[in-house]
Protein backbone atom coordinates (compact mmCIF):
# COMPACT_ATOMS: atom_id res chain seq x y z
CA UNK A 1 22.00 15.40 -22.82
CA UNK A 2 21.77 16.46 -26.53
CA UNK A 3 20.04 14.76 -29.10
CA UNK A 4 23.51 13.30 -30.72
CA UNK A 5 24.05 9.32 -32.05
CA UNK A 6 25.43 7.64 -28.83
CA UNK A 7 28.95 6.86 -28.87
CA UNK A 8 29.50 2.52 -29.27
CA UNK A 9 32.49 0.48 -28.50
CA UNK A 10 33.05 -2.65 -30.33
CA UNK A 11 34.99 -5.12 -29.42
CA UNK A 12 37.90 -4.15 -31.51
CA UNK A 13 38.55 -1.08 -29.13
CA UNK A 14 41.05 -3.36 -26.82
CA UNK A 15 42.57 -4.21 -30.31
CA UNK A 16 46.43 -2.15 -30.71
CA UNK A 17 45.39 -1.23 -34.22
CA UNK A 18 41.79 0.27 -33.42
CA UNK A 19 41.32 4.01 -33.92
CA UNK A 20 38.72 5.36 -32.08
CA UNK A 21 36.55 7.73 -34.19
CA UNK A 22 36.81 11.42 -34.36
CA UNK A 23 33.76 13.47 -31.72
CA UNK A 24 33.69 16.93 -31.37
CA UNK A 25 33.45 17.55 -27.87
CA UNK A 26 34.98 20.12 -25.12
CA UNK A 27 37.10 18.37 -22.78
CA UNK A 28 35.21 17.02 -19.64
CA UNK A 29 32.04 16.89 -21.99
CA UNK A 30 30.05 13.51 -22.90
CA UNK A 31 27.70 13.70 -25.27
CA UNK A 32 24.76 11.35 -24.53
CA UNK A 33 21.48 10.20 -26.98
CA UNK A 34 18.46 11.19 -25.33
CA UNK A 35 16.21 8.90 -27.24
CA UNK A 36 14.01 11.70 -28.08
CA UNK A 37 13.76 13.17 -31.41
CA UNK A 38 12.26 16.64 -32.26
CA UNK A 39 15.02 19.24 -31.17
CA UNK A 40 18.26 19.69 -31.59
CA UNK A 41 21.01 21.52 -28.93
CA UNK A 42 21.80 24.97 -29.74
CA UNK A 43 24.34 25.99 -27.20
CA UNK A 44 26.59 24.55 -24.41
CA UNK A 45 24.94 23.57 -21.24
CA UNK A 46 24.84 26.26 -18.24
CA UNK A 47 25.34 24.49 -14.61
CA UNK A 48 23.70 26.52 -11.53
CA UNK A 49 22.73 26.44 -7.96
CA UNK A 50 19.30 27.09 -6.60
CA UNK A 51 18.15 27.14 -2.94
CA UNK A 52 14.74 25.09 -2.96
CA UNK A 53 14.72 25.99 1.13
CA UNK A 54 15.09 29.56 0.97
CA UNK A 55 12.25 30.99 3.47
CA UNK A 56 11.80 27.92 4.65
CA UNK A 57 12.86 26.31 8.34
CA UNK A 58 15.04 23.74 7.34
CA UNK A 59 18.39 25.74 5.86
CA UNK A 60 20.84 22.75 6.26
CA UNK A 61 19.92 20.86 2.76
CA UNK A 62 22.55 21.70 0.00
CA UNK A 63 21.65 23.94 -2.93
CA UNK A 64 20.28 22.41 -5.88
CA UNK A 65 22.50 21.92 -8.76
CA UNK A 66 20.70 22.52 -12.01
CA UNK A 67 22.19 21.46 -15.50
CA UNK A 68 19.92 24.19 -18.07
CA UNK A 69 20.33 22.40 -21.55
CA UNK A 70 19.11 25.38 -24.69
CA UNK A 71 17.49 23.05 -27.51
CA UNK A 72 15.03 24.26 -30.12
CA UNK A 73 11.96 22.24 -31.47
CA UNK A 74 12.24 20.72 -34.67
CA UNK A 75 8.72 20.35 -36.40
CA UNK A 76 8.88 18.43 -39.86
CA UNK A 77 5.89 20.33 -41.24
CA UNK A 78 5.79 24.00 -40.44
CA UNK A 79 1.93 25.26 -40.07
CA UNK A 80 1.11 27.50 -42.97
CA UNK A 81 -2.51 28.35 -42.65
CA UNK A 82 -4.45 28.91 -39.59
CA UNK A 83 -6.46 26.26 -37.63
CA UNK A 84 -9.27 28.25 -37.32
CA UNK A 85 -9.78 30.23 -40.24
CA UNK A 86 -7.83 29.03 -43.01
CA UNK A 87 -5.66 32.43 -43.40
CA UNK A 88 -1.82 32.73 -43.77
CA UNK A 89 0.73 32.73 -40.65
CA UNK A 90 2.96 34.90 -40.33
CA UNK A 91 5.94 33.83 -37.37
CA UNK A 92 5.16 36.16 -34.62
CA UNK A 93 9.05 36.04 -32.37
CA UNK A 94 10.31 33.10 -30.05
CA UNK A 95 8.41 31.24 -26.85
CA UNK A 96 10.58 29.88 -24.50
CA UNK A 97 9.50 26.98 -22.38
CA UNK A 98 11.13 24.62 -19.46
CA UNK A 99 10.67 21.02 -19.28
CA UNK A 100 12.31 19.33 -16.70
CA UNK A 101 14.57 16.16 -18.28
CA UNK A 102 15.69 13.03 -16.26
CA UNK A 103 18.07 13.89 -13.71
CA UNK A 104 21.87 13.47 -13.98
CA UNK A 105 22.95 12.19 -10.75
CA UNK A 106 22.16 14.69 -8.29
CA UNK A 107 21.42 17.35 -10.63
CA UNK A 108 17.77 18.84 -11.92
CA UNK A 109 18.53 18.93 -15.74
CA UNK A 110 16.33 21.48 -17.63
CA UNK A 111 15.51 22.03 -21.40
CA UNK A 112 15.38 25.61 -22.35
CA UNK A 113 13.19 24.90 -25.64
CA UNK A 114 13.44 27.64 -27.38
CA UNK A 115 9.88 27.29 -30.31
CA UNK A 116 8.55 29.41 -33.32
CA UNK A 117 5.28 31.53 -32.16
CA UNK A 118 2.75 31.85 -35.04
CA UNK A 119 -0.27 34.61 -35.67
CA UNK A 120 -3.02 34.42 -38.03
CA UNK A 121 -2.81 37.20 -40.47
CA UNK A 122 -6.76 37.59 -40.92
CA UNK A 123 -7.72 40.60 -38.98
CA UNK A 124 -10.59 39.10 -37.60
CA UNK A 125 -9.32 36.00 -35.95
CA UNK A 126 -5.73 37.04 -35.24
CA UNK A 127 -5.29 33.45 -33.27
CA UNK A 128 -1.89 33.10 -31.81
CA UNK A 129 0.08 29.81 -30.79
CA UNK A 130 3.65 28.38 -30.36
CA UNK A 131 4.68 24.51 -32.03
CA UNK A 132 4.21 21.95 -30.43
CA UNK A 133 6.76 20.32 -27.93
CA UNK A 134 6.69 16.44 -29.52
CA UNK A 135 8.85 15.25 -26.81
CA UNK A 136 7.11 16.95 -23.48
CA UNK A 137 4.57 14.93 -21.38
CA UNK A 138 0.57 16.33 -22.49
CA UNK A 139 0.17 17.29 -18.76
CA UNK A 140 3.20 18.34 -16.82
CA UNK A 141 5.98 20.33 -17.31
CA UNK A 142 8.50 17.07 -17.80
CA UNK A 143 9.64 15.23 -20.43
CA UNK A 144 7.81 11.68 -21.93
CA UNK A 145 11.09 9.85 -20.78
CA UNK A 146 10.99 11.41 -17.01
CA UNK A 147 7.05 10.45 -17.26
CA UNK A 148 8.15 7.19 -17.79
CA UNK A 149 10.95 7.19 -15.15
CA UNK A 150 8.59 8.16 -12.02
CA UNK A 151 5.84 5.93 -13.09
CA UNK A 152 8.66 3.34 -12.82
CA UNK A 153 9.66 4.07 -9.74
CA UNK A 154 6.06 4.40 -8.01
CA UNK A 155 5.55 1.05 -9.54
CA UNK A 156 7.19 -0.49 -6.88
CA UNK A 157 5.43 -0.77 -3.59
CA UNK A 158 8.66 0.58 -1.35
CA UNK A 159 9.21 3.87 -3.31
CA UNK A 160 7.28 6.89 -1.92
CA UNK A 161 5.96 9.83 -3.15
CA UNK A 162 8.70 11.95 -1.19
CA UNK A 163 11.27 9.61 -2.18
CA UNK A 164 10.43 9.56 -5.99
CA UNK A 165 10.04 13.79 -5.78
CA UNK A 166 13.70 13.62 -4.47
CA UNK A 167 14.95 11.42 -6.79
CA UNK A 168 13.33 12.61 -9.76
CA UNK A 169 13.89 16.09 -8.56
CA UNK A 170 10.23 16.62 -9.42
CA UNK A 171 7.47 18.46 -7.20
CA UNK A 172 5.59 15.77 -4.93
CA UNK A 173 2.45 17.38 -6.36
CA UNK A 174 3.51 16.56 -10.02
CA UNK A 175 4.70 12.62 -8.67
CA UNK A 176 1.30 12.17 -7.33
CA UNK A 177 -0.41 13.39 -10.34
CA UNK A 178 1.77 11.41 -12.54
CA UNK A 179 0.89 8.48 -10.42
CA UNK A 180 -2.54 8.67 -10.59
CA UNK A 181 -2.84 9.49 -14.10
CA UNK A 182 -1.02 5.84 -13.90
CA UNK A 183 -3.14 4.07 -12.31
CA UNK A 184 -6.64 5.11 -13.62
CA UNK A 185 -5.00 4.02 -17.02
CA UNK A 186 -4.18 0.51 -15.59
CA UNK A 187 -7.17 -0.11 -13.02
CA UNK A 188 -10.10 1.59 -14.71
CA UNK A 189 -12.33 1.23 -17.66
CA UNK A 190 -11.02 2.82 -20.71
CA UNK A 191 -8.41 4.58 -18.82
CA UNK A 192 -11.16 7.48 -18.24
CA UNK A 193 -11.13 7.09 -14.42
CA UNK A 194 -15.10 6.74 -13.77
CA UNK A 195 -15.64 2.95 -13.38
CA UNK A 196 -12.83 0.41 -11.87
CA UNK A 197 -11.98 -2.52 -14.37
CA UNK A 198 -14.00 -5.53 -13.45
CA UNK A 199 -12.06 -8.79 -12.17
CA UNK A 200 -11.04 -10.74 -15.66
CA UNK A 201 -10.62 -13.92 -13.55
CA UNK A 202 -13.24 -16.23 -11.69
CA UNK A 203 -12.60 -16.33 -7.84
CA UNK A 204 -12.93 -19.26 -5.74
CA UNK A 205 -13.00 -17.84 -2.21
CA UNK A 206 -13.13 -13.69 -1.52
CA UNK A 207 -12.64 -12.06 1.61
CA UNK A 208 -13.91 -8.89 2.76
CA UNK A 209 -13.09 -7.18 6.33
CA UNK A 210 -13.31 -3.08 7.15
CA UNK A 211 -10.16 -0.62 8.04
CA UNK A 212 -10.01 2.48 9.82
CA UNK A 213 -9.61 5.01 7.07
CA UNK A 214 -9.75 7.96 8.92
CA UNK A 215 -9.24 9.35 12.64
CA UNK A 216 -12.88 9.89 14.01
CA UNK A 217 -13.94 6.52 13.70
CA UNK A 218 -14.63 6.71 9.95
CA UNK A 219 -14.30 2.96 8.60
CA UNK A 220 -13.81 2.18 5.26
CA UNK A 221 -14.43 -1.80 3.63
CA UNK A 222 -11.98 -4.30 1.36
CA UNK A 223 -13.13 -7.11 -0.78
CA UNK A 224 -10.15 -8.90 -2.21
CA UNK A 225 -9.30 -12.61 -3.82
CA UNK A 226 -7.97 -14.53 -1.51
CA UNK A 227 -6.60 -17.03 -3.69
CA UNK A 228 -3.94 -14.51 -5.13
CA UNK A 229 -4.39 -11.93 -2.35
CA UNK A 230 -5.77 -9.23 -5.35
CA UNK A 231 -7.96 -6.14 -4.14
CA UNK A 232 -11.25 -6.33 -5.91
CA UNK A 233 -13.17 -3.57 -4.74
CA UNK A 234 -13.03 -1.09 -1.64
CA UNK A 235 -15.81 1.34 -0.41
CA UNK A 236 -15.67 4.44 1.91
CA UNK A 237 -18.17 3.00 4.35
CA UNK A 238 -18.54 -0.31 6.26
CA UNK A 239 -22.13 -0.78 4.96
CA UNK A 240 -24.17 -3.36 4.23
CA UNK A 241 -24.92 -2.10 1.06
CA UNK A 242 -21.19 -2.11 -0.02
CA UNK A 243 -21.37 -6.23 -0.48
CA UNK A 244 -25.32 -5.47 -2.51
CA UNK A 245 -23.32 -2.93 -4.73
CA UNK A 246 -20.32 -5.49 -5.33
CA UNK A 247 -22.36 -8.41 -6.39
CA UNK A 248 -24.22 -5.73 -8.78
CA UNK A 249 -20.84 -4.68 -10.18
CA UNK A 250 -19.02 -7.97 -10.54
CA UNK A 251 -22.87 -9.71 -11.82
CA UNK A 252 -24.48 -13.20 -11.11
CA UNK A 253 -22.30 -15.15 -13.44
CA UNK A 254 -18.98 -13.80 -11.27
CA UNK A 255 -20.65 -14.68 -8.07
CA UNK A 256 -21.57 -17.68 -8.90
CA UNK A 257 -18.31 -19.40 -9.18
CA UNK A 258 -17.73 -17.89 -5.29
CA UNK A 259 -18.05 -20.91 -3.46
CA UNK A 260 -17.23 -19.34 0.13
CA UNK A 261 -16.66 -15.97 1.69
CA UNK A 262 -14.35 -15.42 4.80
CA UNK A 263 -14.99 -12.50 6.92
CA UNK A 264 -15.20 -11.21 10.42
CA UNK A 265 -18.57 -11.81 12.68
CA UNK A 266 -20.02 -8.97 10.91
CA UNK A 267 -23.41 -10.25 10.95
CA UNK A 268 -24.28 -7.07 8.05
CA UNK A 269 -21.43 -8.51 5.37
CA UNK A 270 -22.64 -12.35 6.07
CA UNK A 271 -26.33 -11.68 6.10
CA UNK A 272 -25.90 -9.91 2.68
CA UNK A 273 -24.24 -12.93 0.76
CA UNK A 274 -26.59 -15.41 2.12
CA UNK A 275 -29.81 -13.34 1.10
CA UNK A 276 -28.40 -13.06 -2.67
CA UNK A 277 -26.39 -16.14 -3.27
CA UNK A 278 -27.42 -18.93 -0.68
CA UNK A 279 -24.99 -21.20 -1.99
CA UNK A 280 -21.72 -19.68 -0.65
CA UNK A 281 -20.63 -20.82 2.50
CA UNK A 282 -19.62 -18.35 5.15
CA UNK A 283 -16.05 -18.95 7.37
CA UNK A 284 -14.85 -17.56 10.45
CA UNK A 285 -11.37 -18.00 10.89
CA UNK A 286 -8.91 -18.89 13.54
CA UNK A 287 -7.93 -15.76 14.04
CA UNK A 288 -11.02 -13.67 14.51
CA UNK A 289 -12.40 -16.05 16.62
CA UNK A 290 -9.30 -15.56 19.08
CA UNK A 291 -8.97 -12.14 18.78
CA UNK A 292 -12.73 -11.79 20.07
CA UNK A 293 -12.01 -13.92 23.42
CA UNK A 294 -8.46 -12.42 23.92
CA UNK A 295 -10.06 -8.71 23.13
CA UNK A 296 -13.69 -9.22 24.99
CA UNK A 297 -12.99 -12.10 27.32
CA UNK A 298 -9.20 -12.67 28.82
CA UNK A 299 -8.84 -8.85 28.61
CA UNK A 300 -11.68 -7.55 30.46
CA UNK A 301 -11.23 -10.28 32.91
CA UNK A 302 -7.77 -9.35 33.66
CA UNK A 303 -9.09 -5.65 34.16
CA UNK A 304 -11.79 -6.98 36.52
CA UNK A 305 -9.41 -9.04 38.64
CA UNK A 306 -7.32 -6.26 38.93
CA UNK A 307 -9.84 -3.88 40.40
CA UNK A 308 -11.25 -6.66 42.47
CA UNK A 309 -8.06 -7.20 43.97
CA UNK A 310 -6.98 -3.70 44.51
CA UNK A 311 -10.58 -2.85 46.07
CA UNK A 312 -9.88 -5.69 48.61
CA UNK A 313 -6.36 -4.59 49.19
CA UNK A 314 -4.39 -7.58 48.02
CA UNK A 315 -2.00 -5.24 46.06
CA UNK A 316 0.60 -7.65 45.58
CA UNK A 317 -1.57 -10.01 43.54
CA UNK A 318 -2.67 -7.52 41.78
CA UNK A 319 0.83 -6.15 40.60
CA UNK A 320 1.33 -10.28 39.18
CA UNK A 321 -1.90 -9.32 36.58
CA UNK A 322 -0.63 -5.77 35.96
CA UNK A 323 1.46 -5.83 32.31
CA UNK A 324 0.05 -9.38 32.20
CA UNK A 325 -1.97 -8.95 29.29
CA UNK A 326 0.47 -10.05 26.72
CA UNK A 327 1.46 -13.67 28.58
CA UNK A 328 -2.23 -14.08 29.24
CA UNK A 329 -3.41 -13.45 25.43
CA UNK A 330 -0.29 -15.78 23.97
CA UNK A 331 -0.63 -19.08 23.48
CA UNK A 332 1.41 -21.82 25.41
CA UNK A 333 3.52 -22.21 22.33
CA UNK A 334 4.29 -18.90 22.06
CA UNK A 335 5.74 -18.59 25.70
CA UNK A 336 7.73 -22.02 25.63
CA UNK A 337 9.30 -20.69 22.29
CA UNK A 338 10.08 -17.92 24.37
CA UNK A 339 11.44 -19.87 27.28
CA UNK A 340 13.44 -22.08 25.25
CA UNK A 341 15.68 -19.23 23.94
CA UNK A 342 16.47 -17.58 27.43
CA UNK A 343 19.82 -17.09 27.64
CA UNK A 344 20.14 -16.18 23.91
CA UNK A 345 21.45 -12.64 22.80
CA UNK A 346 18.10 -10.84 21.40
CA UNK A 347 19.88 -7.59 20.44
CA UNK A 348 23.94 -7.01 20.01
CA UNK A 349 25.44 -4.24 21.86
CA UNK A 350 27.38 -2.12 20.92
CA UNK A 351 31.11 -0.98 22.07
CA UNK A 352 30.59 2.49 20.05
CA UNK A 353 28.05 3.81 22.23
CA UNK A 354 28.87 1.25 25.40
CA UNK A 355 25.99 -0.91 25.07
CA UNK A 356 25.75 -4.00 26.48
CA UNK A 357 23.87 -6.82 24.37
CA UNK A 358 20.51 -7.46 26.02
CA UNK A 359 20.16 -10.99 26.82
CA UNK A 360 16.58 -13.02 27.32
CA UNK A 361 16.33 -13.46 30.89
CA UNK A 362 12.74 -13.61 32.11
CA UNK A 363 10.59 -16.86 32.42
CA UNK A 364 7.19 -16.55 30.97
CA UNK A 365 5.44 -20.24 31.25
CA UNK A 366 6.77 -19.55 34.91
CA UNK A 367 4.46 -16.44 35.30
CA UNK A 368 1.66 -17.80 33.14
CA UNK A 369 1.07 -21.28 35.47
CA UNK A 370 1.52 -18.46 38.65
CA UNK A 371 -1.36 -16.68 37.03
CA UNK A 372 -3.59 -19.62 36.52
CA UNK A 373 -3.13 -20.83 40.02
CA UNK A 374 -4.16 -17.31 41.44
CA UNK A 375 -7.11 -17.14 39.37
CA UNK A 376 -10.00 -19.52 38.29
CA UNK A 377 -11.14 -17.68 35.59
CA UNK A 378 -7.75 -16.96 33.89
CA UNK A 379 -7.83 -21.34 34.09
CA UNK A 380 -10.88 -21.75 32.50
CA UNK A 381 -9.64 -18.96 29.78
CA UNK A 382 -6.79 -21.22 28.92
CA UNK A 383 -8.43 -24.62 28.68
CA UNK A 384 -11.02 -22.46 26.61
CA UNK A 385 -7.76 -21.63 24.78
CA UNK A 386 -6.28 -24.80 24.06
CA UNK A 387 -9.76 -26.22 22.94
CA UNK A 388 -10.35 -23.42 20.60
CA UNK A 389 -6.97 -24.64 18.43
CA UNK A 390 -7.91 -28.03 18.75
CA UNK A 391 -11.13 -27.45 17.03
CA UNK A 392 -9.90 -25.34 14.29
CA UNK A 393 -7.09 -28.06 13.66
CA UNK A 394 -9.59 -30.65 12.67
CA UNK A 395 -11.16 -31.70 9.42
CA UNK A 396 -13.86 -33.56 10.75
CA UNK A 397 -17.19 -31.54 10.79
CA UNK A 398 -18.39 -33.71 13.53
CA UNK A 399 -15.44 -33.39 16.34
CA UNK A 400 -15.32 -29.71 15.47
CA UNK A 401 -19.10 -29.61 16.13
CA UNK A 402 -18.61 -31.52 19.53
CA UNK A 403 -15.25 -29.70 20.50
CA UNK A 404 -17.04 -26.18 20.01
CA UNK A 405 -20.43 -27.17 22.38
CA UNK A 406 -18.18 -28.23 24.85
CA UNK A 407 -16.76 -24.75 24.84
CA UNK A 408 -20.00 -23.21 24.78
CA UNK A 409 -20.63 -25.39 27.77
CA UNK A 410 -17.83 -24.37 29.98
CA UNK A 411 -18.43 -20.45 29.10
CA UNK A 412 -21.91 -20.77 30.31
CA UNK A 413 -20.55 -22.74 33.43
CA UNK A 414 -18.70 -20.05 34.79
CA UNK A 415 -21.45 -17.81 35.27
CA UNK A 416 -18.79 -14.78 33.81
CA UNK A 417 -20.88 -12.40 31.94
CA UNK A 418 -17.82 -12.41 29.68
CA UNK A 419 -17.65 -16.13 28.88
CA UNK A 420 -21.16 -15.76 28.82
CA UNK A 421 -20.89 -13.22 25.90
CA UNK A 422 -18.28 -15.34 23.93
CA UNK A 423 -20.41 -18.22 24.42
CA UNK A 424 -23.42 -16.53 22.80
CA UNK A 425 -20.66 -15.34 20.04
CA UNK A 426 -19.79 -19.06 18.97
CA UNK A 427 -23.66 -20.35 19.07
CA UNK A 428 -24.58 -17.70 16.88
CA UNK A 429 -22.10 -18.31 14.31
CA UNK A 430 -21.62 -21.56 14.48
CA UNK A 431 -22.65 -22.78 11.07
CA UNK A 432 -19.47 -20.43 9.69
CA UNK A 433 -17.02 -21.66 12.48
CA UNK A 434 -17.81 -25.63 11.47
CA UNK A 435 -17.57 -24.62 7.30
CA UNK A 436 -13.69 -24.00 8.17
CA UNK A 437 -13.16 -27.48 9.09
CA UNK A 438 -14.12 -28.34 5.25
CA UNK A 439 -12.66 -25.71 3.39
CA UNK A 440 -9.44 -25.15 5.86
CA UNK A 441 -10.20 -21.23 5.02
CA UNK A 442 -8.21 -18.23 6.29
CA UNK A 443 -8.76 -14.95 6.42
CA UNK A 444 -4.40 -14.20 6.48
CA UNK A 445 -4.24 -12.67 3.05
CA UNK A 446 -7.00 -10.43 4.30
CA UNK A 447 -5.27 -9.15 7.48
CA UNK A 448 -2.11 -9.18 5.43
CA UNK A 449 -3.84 -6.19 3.21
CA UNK A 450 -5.13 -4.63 6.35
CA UNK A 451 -1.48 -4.51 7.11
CA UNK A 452 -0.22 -2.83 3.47
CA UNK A 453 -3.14 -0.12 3.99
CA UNK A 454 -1.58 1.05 6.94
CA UNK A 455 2.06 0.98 5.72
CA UNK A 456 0.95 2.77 2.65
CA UNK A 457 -0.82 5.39 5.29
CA UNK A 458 2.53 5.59 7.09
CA UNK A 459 4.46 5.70 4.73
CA UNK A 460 2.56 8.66 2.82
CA UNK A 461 2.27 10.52 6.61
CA UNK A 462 -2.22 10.12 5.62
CA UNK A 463 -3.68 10.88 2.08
CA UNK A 464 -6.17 13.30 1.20
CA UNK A 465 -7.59 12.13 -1.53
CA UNK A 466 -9.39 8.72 -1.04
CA UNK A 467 -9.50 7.86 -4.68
CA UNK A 468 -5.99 8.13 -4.77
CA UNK A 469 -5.19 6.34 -1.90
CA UNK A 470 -7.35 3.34 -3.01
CA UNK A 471 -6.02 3.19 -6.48
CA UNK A 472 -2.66 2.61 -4.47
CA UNK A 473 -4.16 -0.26 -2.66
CA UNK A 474 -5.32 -1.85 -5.35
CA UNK A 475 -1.87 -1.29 -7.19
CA UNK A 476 -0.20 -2.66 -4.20
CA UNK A 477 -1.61 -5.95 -3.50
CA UNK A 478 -0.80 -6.77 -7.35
CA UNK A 479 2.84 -6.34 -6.57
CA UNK A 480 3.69 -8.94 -3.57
């Protein structure tokens, strides 16, 4: 780990008649260029063990093994006069300093830098100072090239903060403070970490949807590009204000080249694009649209059957809609897919730990036709269902238009408060339900993010700092 010319083979080593040339070195020893100039090895490199755990619970880890390198600085141009006054230095004994190098294997490696200290001879300043350490990082106790290592490491998605403090052999505390010393360089203006970089590229369609940030019910809201699946923007809040501060931030010539916005039934976010910039078309998806009736309509009607039946005493009938919920919300696809692999081996066992493989045995489509038969609501759901795809499958304005009112139709029919509510739901938003069938616009990249926050959450076990946490976000989706 010394600062000597690394050793290269040419191809003439396999040759009889090549003589490999003469290195001083101890037997055992390699000595490796760092790639960092500015110091030079003074002595030979002292291995140790430290305990990392000691008064802590978990004992069972292995002791540390550290590799403590001595080097000394080695400063071109040695100060003379003082930075302050002008006077004469006078050297004023040795600092010593640790900066933690890249590790070697499983080892912590260490530079003992051993630098000149300095005093001002003027009796009326008297400042005091040691050189400079050219190759240590400005902020941290680590060297440029280990800098360089973790921000490498946290630049892909997988790696953790725990997992990069372990490899590194750095303090998690020092990773995350390398990391987002990173990212404000990369996502914010000037690098200075007060205002996030502004999109350099025109987007076609954006989507924006909210996230639980917190426990507590504390929401948080994501604008992103859904043409590339980039994070523009995220806020703390689910406000309406949030989408009037993003339009500000991005400006009119940005917005203008939106030509449609896909987002939840959040009448707030919709309401706010339409008042500023009347020309982009609003979408509800697929998806949100069938998450609302399996949530608010097939869910609670499954839960009211239930305690209808059990009141009356039909207990068997209502044990067929108990655990139902999952057949009931899937569509028929979904449970003939299902069916058609019975019989098929869906995990291996295992003759270690005598386990048998589990085999797909039950019958859904079976259950779900039971279901309907018992229940005239739970029909109606399912035509609703089935009608519901086959409007959001067309490209025809028109049929989507009809399709839709005759759903509206049959929820009002059934005199369900439930239906009733969904039916309300889809006259309400109509005009963004029919804009799919032109622009064939999902919201997937959207839930898709919704998914990374929460893996990031996991995987981090929750983040304190917000900033932080967003930065990562942002960092994320731009590495897919």
């Amino acid at each position: 780990m010394s600062n000597y010319t690394q050793l290269k083979f040419p191809d003439q080593l396999f040759e009889d008649n090549y003589v490999a040339p003469h290195v001083e070195v101890k037997p055992g020893e390699i000595k490796i260029n760092t790639g960092m100039n500015g110091f030079v090895q003074t002595g030979d490199s002292v291995e140790s063990f430290r305990d990392f755990n000691k008064n802590k619970k978990d004992q069972n880890e292995p002791k540390m093994k550290m590799i403590r390198f001595p080097v000394k600085v080695l400063n071109p141009e040695k100060p003379v006069f003082c930075p302050e006054c002008g006077a004469f230095l006078k050297k004023d004994g040795i600092a010593h300093s640790d900066v933690f190098h890249l590790p070697y294997g499983h080892a912590r490696t260490v530079l003992d830098v051993e630098r000149q200290r300095y005093e001002c001879t003027n009796p009326n300043c008297r400042v005091s100072f040691s050189e400079e350490i050219p190759f240590k990082d400005p902020k941290h106790k680590v060297t440029k090239a280990l800098r360089t290592y973790i921000e490498d490491l946290l630049s892909e998605p997988v790696i953790t903060l725990k997992m990069t403090s372990k490899i590194a052999h750095v303090h998690k505390n020092i990773v995350k403070e390398i990391d987002k010393e990173r990212l404000i360089k990369e996502y914010t203006v000037n690098g200075e970490g007060k205002e996030l970089k502004r999109p350099t590229e025109y987007a076609r369609y954006i989507g924006v949807d909210e996230f639980l940030l917190h426990k507590g019910n504390e929401y948080a809201t994501v604008i992103l590009n859904l043409e590339n699946g980039h994070v523009l923007r995220l806020f703390h809040t689910k406000s309406k204000e949030n989408i009037y501060t993003f339009m500000d931030w991005v400006g009119d010539d940005w917005m203008k080249h939106v030509e449609a916005v896909a987002c939840d039934m959040n009448a707030d976010f919709e309401s706010a694009f339409r008042a500023r910039y009347p020309h982009i078309k609003t979408v509800f998806d697929h998806f949100h649209i069938v998450k609302n009736f399996n949530d608010k309509v097939i869910t609670e009607i499954r839960k009211d059957e239930y305690r209808r039946l059990m009141s009356e005493g039909r207990d068997e009938e209502a044990k067929h809609l108990k655990g139902a919920r999952y057949i009931l919300t899937s569509s028929r696809a979904t449970l003939e897919a299902h069916d058609a692999a019975i019989g098929t081996v869906i995990k291996e066992g295992s003759t270690l730990f005598d386990m048998p493989p589990v085999i797909r045995k039950s019958e859904l489509m079976s259950r779900y036709e039971a279901l309907l038969k018992e229940n005239r609501l739970l029909f109606t759901a399912d035509l609703v269902k089935e009608q519901l795809d086959e409007a959001y499958k067309t490209t025809d304005s028109k049929k989507m238009s009809k399709l839709i009112g005759h759903i509206i139709g049959v929820c009002y029919a059934t005199g369900n408060k439930h239906f009733k509510w969904f039916g309300n739901m889809l006259k309400n938003h109509l005009h963004g339900i029919l804009t799919h069938a032109e622009l064939q616009l999902s919201s997937a990249k959207v839930e898709g993010t919704n998914r990374k926050i929460k893996t990031i959450r996991w995987q981090s076990y929750g983040f304190g700092d917000d900033e932080y946490f967003f930065l990562k976000v942002i960092d994320a989706s731009r590495h897919h």
